[in-house]
C-alpha atoms as a PDB file:
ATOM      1  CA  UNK A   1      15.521 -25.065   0.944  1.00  0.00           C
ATOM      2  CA  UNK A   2      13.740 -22.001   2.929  1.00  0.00           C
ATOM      3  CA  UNK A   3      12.952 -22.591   6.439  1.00  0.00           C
ATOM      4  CA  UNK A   4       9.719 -21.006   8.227  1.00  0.00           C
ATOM      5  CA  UNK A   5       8.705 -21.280  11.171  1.00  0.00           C
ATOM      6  CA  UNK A   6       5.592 -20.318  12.087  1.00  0.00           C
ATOM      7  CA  UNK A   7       4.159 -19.698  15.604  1.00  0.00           C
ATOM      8  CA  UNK A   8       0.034 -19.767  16.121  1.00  0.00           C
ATOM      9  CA  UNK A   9      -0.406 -21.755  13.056  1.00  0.00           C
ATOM     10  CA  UNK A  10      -3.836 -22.576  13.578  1.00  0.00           C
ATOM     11  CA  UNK A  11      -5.385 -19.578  13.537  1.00  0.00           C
ATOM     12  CA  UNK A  12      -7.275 -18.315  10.033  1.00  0.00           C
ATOM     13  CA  UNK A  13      -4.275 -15.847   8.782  1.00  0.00           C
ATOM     14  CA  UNK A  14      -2.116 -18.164   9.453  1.00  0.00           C
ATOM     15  CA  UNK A  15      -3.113 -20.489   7.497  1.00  0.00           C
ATOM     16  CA  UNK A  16      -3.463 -18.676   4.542  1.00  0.00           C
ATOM     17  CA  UNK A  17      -0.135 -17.006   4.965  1.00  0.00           C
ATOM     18  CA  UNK A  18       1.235 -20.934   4.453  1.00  0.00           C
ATOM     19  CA  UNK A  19      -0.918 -21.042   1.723  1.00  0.00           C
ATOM     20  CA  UNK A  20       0.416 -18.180  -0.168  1.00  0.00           C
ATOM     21  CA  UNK A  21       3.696 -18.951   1.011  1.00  0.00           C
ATOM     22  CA  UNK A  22       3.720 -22.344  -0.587  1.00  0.00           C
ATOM     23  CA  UNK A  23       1.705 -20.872  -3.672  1.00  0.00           C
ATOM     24  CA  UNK A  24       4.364 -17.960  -3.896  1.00  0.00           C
ATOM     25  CA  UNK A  25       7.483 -19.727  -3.423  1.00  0.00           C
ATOM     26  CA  UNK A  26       9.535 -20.625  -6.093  1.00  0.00           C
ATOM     27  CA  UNK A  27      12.022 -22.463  -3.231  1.00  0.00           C
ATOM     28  CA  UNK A  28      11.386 -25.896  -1.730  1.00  0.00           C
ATOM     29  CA  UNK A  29       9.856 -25.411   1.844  1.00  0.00           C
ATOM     30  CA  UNK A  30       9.863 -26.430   5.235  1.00  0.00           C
ATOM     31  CA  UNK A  31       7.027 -25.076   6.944  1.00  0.00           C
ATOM     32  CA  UNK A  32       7.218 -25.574  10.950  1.00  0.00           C
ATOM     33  CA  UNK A  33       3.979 -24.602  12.644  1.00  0.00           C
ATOM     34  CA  UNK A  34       3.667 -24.599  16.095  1.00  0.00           C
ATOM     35  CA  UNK A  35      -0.539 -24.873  17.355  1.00  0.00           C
ATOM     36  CA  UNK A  36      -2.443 -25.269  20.369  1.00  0.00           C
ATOM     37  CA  UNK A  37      -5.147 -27.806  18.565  1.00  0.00           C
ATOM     38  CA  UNK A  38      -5.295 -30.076  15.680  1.00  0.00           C
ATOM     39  CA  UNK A  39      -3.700 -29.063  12.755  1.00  0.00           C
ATOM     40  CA  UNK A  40      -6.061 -27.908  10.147  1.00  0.00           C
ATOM     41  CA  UNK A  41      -7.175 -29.477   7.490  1.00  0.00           C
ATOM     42  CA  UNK A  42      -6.084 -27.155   4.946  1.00  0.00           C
ATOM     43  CA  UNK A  43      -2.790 -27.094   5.223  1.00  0.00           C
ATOM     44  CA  UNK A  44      -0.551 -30.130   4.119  1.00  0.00           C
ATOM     45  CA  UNK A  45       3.057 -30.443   3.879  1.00  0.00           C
ATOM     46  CA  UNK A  46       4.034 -28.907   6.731  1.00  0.00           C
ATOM     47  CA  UNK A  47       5.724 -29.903  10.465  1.00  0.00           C
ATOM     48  CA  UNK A  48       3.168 -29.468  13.537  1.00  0.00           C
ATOM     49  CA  UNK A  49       3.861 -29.232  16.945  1.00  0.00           C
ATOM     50  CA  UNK A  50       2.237 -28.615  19.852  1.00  0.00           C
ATOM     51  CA  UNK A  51       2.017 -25.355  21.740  1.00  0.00           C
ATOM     52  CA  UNK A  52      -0.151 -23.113  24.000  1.00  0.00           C
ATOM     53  CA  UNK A  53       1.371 -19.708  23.614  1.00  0.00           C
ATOM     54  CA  UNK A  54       0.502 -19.480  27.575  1.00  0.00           C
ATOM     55  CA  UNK A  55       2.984 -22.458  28.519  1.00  0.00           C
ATOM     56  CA  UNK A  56       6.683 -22.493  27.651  1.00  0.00           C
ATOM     57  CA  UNK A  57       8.090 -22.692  24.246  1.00  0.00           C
ATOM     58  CA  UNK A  58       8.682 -26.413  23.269  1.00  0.00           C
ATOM     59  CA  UNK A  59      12.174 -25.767  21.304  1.00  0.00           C
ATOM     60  CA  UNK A  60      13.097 -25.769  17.306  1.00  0.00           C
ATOM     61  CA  UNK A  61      13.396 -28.938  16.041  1.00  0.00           C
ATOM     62  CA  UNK A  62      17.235 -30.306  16.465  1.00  0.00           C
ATOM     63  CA  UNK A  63      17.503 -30.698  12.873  1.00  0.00           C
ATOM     64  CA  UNK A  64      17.050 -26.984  11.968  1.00  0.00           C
ATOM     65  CA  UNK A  65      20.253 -26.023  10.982  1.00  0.00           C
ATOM     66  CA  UNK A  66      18.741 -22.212   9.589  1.00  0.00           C
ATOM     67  CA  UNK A  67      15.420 -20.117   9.670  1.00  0.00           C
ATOM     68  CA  UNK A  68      14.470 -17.635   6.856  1.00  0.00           C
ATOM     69  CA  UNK A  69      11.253 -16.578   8.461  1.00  0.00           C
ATOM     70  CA  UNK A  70       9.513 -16.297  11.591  1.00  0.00           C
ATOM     71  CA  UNK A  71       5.166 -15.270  11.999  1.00  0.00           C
ATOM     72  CA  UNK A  72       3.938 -15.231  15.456  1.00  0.00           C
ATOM     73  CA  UNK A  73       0.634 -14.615  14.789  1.00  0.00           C
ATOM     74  CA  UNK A  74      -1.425 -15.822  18.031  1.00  0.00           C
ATOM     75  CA  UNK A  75      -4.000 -13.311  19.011  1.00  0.00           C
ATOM     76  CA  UNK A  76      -6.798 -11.879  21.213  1.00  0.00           C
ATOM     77  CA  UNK A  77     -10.004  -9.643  21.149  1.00  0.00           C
ATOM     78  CA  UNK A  78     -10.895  -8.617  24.567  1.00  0.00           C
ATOM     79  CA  UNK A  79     -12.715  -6.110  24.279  1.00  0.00           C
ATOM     80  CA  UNK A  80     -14.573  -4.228  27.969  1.00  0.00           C
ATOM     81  CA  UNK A  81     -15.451  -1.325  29.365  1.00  0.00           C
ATOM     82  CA  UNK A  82     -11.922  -0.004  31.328  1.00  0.00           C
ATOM     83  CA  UNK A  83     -13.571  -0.989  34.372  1.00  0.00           C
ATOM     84  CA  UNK A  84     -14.499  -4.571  33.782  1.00  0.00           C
ATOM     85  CA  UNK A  85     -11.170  -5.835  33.176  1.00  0.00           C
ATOM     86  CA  UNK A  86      -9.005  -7.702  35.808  1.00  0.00           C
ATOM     87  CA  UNK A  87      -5.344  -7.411  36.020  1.00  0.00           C
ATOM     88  CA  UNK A  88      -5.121 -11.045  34.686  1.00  0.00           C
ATOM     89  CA  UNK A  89      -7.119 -10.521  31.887  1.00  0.00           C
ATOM     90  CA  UNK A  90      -4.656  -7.296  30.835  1.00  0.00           C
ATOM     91  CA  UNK A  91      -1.961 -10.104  31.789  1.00  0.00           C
ATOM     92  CA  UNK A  92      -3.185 -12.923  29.536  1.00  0.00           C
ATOM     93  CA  UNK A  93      -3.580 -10.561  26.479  1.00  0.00           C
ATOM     94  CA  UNK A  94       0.354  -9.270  26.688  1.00  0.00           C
ATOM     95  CA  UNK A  95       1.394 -12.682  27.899  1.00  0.00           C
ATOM     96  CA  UNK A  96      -0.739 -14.354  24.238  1.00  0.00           C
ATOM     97  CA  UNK A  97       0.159 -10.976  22.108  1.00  0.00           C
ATOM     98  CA  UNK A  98       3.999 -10.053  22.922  1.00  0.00           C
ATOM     99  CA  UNK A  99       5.603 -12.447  26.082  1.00  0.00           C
ATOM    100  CA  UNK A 100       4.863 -15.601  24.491  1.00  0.00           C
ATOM    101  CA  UNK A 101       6.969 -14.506  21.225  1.00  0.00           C
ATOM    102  CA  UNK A 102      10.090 -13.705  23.325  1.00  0.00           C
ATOM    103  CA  UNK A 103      11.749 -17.258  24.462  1.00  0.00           C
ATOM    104  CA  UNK A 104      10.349 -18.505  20.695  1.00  0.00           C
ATOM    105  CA  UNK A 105      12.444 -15.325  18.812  1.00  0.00           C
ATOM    106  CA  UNK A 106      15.310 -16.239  21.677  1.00  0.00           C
ATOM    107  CA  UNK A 107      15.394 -19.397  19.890  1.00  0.00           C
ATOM    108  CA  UNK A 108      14.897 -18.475  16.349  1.00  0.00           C
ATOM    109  CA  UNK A 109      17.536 -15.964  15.867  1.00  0.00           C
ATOM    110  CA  UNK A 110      20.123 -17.307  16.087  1.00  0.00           C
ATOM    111  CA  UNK A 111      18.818 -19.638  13.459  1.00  0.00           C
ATOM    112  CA  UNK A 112      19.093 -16.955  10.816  1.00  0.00           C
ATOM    113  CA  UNK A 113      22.334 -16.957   9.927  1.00  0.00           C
ATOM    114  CA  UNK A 114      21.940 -15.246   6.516  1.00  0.00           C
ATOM    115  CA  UNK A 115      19.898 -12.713   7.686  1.00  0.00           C
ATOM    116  CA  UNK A 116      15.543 -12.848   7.058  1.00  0.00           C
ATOM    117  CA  UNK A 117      12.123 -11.671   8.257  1.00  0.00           C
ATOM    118  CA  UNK A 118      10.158 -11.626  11.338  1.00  0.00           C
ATOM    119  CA  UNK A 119       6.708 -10.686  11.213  1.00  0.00           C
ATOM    120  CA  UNK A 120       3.940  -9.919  14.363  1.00  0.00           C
ATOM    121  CA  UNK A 121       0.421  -8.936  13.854  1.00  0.00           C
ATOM    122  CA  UNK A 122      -0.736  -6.088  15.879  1.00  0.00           C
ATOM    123  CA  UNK A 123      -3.919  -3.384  16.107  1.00  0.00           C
ATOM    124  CA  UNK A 124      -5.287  -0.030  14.667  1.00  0.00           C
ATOM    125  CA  UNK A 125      -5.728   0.128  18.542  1.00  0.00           C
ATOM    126  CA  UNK A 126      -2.300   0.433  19.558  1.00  0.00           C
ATOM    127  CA  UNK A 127      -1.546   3.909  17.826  1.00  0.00           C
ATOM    128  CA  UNK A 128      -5.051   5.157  17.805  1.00  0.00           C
ATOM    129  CA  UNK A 129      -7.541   5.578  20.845  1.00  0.00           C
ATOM    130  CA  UNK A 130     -10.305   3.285  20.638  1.00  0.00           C
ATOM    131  CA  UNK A 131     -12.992   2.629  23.673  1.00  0.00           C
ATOM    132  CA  UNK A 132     -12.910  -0.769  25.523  1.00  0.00           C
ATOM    133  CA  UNK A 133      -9.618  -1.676  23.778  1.00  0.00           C
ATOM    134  CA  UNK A 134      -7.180  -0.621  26.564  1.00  0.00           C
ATOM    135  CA  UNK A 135      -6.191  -4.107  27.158  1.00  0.00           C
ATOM    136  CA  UNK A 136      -5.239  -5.418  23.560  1.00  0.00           C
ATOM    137  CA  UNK A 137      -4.313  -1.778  22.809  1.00  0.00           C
ATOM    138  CA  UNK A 138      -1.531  -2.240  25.758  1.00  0.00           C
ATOM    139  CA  UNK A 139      -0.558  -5.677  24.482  1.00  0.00           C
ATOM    140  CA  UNK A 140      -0.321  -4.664  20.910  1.00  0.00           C
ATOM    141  CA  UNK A 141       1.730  -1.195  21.376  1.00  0.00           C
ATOM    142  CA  UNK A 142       3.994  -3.650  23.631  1.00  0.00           C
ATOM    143  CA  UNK A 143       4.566  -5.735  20.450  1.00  0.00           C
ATOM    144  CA  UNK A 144       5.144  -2.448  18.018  1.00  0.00           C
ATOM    145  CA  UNK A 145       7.840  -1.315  20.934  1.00  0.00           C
ATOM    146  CA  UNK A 146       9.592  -4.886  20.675  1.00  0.00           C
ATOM    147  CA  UNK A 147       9.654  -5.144  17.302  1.00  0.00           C
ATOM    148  CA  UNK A 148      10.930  -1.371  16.920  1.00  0.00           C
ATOM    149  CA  UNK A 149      14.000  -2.178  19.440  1.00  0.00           C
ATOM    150  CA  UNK A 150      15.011  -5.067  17.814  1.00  0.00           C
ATOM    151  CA  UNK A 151      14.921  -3.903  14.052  1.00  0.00           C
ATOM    152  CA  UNK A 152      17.712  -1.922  15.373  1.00  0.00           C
ATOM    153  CA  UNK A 153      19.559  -4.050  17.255  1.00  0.00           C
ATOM    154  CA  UNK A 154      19.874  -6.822  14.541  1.00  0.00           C
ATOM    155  CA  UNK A 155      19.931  -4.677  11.649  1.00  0.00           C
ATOM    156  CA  UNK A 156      23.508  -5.284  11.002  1.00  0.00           C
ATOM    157  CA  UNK A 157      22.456  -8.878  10.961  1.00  0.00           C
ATOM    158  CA  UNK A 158      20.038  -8.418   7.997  1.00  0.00           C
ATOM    159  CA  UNK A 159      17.264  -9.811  10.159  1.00  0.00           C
ATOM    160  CA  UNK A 160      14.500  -7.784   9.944  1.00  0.00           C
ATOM    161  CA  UNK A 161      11.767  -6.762  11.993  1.00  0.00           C
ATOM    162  CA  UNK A 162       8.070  -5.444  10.894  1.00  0.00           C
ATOM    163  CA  UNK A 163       4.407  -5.891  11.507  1.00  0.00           C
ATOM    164  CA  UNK A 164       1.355  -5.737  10.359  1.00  0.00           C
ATOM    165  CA  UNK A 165      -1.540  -3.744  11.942  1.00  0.00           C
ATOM    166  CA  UNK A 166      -5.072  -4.978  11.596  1.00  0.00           C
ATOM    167  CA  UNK A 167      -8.701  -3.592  11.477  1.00  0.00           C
ATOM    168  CA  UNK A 168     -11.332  -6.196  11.925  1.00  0.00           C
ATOM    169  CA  UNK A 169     -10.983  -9.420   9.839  1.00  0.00           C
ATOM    170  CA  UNK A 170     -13.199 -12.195   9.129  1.00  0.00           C
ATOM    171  CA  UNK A 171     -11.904 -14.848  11.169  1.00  0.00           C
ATOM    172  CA  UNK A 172     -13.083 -17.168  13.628  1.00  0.00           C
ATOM    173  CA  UNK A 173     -11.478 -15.517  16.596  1.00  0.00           C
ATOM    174  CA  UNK A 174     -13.372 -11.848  15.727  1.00  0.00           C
ATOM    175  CA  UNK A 175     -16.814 -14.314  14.436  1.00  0.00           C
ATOM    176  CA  UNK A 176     -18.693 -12.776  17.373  1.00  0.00           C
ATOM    177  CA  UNK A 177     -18.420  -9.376  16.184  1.00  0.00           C
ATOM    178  CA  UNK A 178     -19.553 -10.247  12.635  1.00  0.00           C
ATOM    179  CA  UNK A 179     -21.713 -13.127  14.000  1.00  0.00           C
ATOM    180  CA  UNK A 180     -25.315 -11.634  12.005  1.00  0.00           C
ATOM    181  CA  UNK A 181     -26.029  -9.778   9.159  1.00  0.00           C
ATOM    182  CA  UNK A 182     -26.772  -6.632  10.944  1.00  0.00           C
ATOM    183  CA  UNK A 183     -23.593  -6.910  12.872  1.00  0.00           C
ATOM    184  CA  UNK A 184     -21.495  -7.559   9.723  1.00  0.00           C
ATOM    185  CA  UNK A 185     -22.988  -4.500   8.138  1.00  0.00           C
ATOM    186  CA  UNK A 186     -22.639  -2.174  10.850  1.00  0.00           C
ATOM    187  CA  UNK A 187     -18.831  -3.092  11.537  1.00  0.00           C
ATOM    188  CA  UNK A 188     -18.745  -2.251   7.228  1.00  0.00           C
ATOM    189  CA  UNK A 189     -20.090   0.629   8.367  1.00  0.00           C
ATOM    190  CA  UNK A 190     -17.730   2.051  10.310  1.00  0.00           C
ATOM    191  CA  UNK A 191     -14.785   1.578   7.638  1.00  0.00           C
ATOM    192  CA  UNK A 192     -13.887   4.323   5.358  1.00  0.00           C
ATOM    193  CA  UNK A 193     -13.816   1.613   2.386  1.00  0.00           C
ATOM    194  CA  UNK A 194     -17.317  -0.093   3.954  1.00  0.00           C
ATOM    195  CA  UNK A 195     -15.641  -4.031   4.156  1.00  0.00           C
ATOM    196  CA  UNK A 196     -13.648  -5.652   7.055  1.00  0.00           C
ATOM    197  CA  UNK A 197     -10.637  -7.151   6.558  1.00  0.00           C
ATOM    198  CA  UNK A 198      -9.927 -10.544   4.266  1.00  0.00           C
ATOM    199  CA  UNK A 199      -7.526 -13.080   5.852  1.00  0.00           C
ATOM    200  CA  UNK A 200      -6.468 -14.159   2.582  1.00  0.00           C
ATOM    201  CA  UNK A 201      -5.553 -10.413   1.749  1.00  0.00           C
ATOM    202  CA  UNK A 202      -2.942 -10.628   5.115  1.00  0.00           C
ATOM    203  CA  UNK A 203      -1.346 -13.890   3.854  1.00  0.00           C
ATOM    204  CA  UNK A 204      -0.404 -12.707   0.658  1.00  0.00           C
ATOM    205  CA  UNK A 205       1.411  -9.930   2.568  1.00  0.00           C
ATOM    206  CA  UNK A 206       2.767 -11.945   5.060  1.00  0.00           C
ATOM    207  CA  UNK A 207       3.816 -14.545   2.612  1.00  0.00           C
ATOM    208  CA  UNK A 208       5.470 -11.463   0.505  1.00  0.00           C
ATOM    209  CA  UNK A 209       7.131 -10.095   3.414  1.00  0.00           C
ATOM    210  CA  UNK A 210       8.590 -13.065   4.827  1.00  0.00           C
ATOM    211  CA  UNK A 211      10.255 -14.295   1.588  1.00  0.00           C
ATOM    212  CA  UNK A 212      12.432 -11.006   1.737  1.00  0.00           C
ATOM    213  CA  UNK A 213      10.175  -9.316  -0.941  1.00  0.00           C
ATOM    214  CA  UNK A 214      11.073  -6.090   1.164  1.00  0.00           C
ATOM    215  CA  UNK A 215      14.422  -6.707   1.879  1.00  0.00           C
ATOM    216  CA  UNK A 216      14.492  -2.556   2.312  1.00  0.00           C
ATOM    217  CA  UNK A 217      11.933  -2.285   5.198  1.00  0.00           C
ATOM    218  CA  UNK A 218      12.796  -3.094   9.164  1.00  0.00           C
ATOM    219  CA  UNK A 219      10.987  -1.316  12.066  1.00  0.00           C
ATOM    220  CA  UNK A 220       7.765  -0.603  10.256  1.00  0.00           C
ATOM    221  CA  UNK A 221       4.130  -0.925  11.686  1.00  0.00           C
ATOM    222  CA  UNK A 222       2.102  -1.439   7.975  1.00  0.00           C
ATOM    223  CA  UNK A 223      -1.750  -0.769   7.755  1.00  0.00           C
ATOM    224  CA  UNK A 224      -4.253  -3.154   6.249  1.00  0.00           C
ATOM    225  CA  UNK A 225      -6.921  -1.414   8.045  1.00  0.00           C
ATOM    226  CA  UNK A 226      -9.453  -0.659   5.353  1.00  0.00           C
ATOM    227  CA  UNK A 227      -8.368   3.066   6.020  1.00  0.00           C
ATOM    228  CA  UNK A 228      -9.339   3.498   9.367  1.00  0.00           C
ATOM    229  CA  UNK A 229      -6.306   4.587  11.327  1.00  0.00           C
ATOM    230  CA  UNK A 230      -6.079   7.270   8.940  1.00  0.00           C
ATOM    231  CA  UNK A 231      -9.126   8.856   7.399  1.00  0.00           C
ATOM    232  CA  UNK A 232     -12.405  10.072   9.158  1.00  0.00           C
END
């Protein structure tokens, strides 16, 4: 049986990374997913539990004797003029984005004994200038730096480390960006390949990465950016 454990599991790529995952797998599953609301509807067949990435961890289950995978995947979009944003609101982001993960991975690792994948989301932002992003911008670089240091320190372990850097995707938490026609179109716009990003797109890589699909990658920041980090 393959163990995941998935942190933020409410949230729209999160969900369909479970989906692909138990659409992909060949494996029984145990799917643990941690969320700060209801568990949603779509899913089924998997363990919820309670959590607020801004209060402490809860724990692994006791019964978890192993862990093949880990997603955090809770998020922010705070996005302000330099000048508008508090120090709490810069604290909130990195505390949601990278702080929350750190007690959760404390926990997890040791839990994969035969080695496995942990996967973070993170932003075109971090590696390339964008205005009114400073504050996710900090939060995500922080989690690129994390996962960086710890793909080395655990690669003897065969635990991996990557993540996966995002470009606007339809999902509830970015819905005010894409919230009219107009406002759809004009975020199209300013992608090289004219179309945000799918959320069902991101699960199938997640899924693929965390069932070891790339046993050969650690340390690596992939695009699914519609282009934008790299062409102009």
């Amino acid at each position: 049986m393959k163990t995941y454990v998935i942190a933020g599991g409410n949230s729209e790529i999160a969900l369909n990374s479970i989906l692909q995952l138990q659409a992909q797998s060949s494996d029984d599953l145990r799917i643990i997913a941690y969320t700060r609301s209801q568990p949603r509807t779509e899913i089924s067949q998997v363990e919820t539990l309670e959590w607020d990435a801004e209060e402490a961890f809860p724990g692994i289950p006791d019964d978890v004797e192993s862990v093949d995978g880990f997603l955090y995947a809770p998020g922010t979009i705070n996005l302000k003029p330099f000048k508008s944003l508090s120090a709490e609101t810069f604290m909130k982001d990195m505390q949601i984005n990278c702080f929350a993960a750190i007690p959760a991975l404390q926990q997890v690792l040791p839990l994969m004994k035969e080695g496995g994948d942990v996967l973070f989301y993170s932003s075109i932002a971090a590696q390339t200038g964008m205005a009114y992003h400073s504050s996710i911008a900090a939060a995500k670089a922080a989690v690129e730096g994390l996962i960086r240091s710890l793909s080395a320190e655990y690669a003897g372990t065969n635990i991996r480390f990557n993540a996966i850097a995002l470009s606007l995707t339809d999902t509830p938490l970015a819905a005010k960006f894409i919230s009219s026609e107009k406002k759809l179109q004009a975020m199209e716009e300013r992608h090289p390949l004219k179309q945000i990003g799918n959320p069902e797109q991101v699960g199938r890589m997640s899924a693929a990465i965390l069932q070891g699909e790339y046993s050969w990658m650690t340390g690596q920041v992939l695009h699914l950016d519609g282009g934008m980090s790299v062409i102009r």
